[in-house]
PDB file of N, CA and C in Angstrom:
ATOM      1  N   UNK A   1      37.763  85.181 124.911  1.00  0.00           N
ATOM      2  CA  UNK A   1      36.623  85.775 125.594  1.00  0.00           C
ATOM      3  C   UNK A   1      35.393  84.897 125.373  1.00  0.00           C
ATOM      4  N   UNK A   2      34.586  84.466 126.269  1.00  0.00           N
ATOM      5  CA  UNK A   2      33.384  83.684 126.696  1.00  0.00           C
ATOM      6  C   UNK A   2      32.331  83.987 125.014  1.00  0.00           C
ATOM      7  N   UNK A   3      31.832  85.520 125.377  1.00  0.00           N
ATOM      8  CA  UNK A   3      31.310  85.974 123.923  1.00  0.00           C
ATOM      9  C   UNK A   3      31.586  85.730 122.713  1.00  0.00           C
ATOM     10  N   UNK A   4      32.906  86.397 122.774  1.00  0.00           N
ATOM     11  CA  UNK A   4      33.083  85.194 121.319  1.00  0.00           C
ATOM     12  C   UNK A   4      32.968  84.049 120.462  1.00  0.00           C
ATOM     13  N   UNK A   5      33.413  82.842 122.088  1.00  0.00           N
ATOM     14  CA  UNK A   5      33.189  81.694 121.930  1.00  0.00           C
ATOM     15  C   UNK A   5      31.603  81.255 121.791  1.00  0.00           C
ATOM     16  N   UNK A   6      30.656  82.211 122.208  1.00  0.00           N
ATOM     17  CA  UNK A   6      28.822  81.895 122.080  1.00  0.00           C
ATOM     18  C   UNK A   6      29.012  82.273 120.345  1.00  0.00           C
ATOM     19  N   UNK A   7      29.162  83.037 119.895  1.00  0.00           N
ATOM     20  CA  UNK A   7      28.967  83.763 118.629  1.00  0.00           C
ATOM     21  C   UNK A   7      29.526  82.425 117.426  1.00  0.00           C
ATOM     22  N   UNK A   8      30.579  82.112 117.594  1.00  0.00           N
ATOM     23  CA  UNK A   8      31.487  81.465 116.863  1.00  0.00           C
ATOM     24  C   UNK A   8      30.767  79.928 116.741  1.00  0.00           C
ATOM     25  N   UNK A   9      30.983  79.095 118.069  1.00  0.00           N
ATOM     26  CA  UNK A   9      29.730  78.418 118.352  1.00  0.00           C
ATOM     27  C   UNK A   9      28.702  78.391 117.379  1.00  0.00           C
ATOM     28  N   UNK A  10      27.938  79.469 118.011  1.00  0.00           N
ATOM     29  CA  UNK A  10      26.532  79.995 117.591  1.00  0.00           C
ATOM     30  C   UNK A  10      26.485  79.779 116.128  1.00  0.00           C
ATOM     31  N   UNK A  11      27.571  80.214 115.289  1.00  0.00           N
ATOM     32  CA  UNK A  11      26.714  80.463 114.032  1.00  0.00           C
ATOM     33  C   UNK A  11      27.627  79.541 113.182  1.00  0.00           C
ATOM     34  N   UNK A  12      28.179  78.630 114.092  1.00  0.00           N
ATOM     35  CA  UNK A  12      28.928  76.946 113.146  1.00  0.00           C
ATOM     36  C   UNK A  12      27.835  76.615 112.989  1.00  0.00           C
ATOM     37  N   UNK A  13      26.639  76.983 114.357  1.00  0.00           N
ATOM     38  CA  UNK A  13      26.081  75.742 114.218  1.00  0.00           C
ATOM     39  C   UNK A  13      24.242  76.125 113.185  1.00  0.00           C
ATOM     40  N   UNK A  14      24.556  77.238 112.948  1.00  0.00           N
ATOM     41  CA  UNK A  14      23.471  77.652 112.061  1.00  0.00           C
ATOM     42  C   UNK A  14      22.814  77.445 111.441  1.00  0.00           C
ATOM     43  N   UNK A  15      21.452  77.097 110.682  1.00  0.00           N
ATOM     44  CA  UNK A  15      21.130  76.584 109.784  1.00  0.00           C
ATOM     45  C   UNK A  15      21.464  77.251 108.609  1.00  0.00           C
ATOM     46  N   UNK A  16      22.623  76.447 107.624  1.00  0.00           N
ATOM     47  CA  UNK A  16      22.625  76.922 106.510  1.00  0.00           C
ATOM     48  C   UNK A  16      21.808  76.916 105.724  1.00  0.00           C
ATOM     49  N   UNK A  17      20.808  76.607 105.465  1.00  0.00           N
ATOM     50  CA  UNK A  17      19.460  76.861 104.932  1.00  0.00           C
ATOM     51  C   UNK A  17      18.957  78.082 104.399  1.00  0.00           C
ATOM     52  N   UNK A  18      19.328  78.748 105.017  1.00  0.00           N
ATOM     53  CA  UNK A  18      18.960  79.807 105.609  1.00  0.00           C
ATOM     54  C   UNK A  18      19.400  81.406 105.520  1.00  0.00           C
ATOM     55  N   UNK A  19      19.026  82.177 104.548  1.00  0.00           N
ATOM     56  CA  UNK A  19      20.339  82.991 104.316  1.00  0.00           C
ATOM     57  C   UNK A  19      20.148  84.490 105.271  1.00  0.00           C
ATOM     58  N   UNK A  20      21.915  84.893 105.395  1.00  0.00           N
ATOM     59  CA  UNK A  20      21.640  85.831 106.696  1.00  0.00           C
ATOM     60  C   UNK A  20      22.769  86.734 105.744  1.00  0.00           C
ATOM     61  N   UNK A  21      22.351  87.826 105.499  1.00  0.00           N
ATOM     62  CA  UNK A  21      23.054  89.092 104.919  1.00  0.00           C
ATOM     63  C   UNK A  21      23.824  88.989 105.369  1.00  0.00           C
ATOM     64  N   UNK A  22      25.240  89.396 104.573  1.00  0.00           N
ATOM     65  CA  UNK A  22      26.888  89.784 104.897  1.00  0.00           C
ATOM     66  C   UNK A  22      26.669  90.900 106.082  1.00  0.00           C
ATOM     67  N   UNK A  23      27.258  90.672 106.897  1.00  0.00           N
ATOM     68  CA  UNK A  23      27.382  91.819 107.979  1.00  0.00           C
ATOM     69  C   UNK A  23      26.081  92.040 109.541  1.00  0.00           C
ATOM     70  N   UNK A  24      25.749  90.488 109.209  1.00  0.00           N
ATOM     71  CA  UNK A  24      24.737  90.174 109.813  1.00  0.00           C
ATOM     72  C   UNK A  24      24.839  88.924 110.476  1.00  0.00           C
ATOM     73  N   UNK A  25      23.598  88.702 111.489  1.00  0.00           N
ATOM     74  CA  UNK A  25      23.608  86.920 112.283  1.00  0.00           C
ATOM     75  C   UNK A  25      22.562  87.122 112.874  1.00  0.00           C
ATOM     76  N   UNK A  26      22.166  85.823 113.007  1.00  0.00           N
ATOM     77  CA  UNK A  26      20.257  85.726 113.367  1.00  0.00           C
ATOM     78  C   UNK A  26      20.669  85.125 114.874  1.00  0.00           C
ATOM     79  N   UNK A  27      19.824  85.275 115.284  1.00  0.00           N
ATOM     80  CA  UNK A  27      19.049  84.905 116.959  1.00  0.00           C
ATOM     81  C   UNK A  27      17.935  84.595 117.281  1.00  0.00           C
ATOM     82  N   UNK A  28      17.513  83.973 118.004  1.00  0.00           N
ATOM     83  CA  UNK A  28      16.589  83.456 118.419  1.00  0.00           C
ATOM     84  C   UNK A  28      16.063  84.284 119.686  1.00  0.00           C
ATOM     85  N   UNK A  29      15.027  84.547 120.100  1.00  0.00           N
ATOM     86  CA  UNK A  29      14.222  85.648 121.074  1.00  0.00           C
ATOM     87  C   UNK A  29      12.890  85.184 121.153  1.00  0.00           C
ATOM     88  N   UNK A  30      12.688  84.861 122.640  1.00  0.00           N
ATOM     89  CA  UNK A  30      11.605  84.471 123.372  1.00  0.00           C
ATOM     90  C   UNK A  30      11.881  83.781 124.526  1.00  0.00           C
ATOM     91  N   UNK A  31      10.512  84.168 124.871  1.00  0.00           N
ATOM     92  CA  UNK A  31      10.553  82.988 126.687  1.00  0.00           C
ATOM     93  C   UNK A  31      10.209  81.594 126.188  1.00  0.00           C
ATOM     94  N   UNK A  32       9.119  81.352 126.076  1.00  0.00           N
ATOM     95  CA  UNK A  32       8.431  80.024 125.612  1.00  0.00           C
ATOM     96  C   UNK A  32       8.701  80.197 123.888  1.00  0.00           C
ATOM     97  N   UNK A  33       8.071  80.573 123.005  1.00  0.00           N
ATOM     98  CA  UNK A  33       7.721  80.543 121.154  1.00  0.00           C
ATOM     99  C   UNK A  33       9.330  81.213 120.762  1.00  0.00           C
ATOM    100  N   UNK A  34      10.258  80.876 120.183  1.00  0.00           N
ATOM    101  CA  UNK A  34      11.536  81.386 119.491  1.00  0.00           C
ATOM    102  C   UNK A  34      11.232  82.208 118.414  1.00  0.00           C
ATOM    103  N   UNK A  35      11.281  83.155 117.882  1.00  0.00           N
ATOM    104  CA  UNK A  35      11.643  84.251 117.383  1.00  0.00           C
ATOM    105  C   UNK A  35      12.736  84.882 116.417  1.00  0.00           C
ATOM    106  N   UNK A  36      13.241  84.524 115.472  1.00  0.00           N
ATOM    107  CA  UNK A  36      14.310  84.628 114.720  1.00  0.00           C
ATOM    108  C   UNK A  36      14.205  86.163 114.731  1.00  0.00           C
ATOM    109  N   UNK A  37      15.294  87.042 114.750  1.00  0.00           N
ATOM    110  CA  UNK A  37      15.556  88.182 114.100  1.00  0.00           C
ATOM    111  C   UNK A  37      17.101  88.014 113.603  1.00  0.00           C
ATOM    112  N   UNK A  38      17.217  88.653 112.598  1.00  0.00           N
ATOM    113  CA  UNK A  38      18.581  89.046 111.760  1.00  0.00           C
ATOM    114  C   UNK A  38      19.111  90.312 112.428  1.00  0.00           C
ATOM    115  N   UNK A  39      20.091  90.346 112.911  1.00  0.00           N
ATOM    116  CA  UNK A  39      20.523  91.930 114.008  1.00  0.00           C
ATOM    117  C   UNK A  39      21.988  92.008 112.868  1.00  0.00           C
ATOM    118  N   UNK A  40      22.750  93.389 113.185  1.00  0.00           N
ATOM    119  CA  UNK A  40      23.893  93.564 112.454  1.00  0.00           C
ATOM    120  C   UNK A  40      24.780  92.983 113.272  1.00  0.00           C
ATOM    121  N   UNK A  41      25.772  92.947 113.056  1.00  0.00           N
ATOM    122  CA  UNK A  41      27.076  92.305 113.789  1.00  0.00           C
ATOM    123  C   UNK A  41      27.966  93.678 114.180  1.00  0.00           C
ATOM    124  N   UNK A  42      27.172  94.877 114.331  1.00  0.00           N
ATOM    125  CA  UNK A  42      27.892  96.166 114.564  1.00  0.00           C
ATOM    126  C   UNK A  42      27.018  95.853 116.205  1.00  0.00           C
ATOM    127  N   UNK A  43      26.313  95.538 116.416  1.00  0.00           N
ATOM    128  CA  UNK A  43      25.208  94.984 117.735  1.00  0.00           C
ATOM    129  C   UNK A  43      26.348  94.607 118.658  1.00  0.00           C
ATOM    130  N   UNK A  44      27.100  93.785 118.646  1.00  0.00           N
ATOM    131  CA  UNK A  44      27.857  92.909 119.301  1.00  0.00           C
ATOM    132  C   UNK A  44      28.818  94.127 119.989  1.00  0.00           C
ATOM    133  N   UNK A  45      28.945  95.160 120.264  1.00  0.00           N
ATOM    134  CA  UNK A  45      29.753  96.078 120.398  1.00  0.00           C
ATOM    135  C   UNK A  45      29.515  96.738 121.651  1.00  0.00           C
ATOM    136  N   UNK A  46      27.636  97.161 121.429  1.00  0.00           N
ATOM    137  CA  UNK A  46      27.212  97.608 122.312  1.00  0.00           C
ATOM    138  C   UNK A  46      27.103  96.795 123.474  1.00  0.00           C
ATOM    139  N   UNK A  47      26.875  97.715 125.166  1.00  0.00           N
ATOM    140  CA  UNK A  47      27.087  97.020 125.975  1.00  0.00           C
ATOM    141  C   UNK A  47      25.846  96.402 126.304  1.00  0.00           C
ATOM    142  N   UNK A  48      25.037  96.945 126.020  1.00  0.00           N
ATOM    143  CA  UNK A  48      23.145  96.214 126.527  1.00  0.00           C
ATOM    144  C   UNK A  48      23.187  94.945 125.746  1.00  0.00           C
ATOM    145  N   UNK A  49      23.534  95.263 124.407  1.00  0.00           N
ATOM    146  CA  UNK A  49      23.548  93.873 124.065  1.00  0.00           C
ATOM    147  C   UNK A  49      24.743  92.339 124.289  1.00  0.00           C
ATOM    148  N   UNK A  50      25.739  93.104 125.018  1.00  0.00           N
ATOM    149  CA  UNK A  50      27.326  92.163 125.308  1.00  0.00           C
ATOM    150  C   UNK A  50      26.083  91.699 126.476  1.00  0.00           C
ATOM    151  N   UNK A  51      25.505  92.249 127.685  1.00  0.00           N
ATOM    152  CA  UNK A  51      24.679  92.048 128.472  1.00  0.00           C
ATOM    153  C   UNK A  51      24.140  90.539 128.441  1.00  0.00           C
ATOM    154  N   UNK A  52      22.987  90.988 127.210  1.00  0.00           N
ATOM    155  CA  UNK A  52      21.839  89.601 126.785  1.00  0.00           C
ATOM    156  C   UNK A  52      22.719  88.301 126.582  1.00  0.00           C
ATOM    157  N   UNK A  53      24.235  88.476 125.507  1.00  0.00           N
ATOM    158  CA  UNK A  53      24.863  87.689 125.309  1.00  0.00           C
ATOM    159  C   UNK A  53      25.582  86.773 126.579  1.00  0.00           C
ATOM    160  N   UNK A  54      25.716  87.808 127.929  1.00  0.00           N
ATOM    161  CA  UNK A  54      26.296  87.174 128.818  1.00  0.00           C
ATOM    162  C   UNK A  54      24.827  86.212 129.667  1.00  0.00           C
ATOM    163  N   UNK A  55      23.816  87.084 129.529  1.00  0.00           N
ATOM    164  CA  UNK A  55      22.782  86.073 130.409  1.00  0.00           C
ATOM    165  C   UNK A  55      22.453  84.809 129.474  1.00  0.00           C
ATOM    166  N   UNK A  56      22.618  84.427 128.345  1.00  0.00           N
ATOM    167  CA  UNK A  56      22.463  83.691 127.076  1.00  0.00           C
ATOM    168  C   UNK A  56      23.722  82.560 127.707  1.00  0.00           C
ATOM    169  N   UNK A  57      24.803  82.713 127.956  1.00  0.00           N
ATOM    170  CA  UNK A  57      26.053  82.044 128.572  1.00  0.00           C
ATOM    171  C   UNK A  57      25.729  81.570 129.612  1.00  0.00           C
ATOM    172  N   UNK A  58      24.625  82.645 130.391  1.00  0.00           N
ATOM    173  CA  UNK A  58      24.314  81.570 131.636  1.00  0.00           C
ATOM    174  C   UNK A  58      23.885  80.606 131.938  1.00  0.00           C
ATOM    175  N   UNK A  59      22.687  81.017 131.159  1.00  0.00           N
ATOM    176  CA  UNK A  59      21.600  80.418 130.797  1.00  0.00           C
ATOM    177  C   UNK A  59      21.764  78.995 130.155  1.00  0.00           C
ATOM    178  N   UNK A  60      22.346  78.890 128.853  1.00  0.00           N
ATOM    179  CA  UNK A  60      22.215  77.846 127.725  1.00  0.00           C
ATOM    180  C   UNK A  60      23.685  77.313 128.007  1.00  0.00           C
ATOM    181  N   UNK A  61      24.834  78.244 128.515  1.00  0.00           N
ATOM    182  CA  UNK A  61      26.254  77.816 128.138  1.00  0.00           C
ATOM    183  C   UNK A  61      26.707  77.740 126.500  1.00  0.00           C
ATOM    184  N   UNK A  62      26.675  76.788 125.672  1.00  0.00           N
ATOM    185  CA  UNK A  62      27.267  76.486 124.492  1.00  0.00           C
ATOM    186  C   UNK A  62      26.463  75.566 123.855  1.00  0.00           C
ATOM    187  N   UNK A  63      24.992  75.342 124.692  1.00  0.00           N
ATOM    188  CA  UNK A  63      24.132  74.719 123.420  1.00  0.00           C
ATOM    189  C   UNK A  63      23.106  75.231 123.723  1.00  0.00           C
ATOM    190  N   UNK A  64      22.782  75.405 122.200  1.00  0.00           N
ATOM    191  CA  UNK A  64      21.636  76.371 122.001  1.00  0.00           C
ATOM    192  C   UNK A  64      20.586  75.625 121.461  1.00  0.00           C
ATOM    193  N   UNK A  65      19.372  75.147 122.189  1.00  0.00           N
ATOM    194  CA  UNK A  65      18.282  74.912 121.269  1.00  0.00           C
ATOM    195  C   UNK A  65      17.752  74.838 120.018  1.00  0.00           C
ATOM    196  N   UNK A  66      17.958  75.844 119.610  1.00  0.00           N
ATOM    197  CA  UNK A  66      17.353  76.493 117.980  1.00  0.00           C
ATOM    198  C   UNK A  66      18.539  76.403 117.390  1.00  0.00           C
ATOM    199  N   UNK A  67      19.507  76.027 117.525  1.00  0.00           N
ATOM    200  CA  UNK A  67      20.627  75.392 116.556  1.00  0.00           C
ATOM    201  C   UNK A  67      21.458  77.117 115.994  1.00  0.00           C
ATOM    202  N   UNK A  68      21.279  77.821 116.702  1.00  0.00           N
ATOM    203  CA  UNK A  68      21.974  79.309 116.324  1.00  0.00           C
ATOM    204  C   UNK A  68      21.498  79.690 117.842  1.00  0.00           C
ATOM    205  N   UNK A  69      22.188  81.207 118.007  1.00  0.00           N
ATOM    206  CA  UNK A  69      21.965  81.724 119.194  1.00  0.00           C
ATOM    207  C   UNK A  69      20.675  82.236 119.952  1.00  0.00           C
ATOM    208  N   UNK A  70      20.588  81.748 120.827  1.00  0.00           N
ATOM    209  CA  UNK A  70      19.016  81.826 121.595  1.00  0.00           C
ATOM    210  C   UNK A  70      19.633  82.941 122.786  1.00  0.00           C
ATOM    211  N   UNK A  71      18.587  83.791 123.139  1.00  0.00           N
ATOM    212  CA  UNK A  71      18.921  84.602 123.821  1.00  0.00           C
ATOM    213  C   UNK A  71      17.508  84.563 124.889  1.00  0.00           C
ATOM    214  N   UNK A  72      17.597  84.896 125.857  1.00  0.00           N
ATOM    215  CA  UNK A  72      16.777  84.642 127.140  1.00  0.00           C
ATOM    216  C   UNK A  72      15.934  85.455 127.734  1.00  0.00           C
ATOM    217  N   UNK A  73      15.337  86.516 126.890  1.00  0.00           N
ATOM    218  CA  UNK A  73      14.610  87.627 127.092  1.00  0.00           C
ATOM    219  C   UNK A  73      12.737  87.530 126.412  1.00  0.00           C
ATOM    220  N   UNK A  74      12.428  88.605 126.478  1.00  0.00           N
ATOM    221  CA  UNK A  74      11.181  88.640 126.200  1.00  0.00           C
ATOM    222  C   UNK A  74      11.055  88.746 124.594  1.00  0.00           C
ATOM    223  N   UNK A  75      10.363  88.696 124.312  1.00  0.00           N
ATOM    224  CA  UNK A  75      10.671  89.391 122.812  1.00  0.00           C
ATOM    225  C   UNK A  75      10.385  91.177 122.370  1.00  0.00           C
ATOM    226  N   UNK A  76       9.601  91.944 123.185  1.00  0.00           N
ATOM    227  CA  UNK A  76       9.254  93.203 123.663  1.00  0.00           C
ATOM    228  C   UNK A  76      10.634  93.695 123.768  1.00  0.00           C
ATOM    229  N   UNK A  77      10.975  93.112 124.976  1.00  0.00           N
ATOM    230  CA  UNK A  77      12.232  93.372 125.748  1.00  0.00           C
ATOM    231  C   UNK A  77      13.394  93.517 124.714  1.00  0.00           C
ATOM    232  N   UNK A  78      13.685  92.716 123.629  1.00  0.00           N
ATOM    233  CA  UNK A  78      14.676  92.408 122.963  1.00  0.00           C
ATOM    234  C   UNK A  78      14.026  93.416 121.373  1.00  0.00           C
ATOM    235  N   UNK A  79      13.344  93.549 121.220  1.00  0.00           N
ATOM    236  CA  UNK A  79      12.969  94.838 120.254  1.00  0.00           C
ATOM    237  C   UNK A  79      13.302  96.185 120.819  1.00  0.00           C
ATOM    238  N   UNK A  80      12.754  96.599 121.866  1.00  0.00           N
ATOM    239  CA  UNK A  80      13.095  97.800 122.544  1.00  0.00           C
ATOM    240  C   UNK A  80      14.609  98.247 122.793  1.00  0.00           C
ATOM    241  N   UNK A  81      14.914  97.224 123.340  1.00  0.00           N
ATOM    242  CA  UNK A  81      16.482  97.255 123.332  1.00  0.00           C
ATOM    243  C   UNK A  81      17.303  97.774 121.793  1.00  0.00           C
ATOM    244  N   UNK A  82      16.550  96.687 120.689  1.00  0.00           N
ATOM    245  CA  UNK A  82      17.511  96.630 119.604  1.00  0.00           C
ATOM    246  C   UNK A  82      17.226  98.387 118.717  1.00  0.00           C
ATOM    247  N   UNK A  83      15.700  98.855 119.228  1.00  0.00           N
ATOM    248  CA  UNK A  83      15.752  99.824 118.424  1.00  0.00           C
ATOM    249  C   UNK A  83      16.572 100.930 119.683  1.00  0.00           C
ATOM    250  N   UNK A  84      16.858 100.927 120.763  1.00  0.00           N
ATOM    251  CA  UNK A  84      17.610 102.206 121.178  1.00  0.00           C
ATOM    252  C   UNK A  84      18.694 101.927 120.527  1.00  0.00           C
ATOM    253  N   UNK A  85      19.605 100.515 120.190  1.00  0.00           N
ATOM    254  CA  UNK A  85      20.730 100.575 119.647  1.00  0.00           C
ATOM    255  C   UNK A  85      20.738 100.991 118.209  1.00  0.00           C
ATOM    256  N   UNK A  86      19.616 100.874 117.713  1.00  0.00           N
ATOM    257  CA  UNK A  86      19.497 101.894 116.064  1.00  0.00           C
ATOM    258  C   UNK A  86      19.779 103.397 116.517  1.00  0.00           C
ATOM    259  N   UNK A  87      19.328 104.079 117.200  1.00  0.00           N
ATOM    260  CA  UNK A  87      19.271 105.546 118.009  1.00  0.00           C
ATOM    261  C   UNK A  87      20.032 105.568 118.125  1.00  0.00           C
ATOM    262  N   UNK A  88      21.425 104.609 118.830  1.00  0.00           N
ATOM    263  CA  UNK A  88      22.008 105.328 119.050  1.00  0.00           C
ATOM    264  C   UNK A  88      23.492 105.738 117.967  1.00  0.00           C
TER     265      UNK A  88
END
């Protein structure tokens, strides 16, 4: 599956530098200025967010700028989203 292959990708290419809690993976969020957030990896499940991941595929394909996964939204946009998926 396409997703997978962004994720897997995504976080070979990570900065290990950098530490990201067990059960977790960072992203990148913004139009223009990048944005790191740490999201759970229970995220990846929901469909709003399989969504971002597929416009992220469109968008970038398999290289990502920020050297981890960049996603193609606002940053508003991508908070709002992440807290209905806390709700739900």
């Amino acid at each position: 599956m396409a997703i997978r292959q962004i994720l897997r990708r995504s976080l070979s290419n990570e900065r290990r530098s950098v530490e990201v809690p067990k059960g977790h993976f960072a992203v990148y969020v913004g139009q223009n200025e990048k944005k790191r957030f740490v999201v759970p990896l229970s995220y990846l499940n929901h469909p709003s967010f399989q969504e971002l991941l597929c416009q992220a595929e469109e968008e970038f394909g398999f290289h990502h700028p920020m050297g981890g996964l960049t996603i193609p939204c606002s940053e508003d946009l991508f908070v709002d989203l992440t807290s209905h998926i806390q709700d739900s």
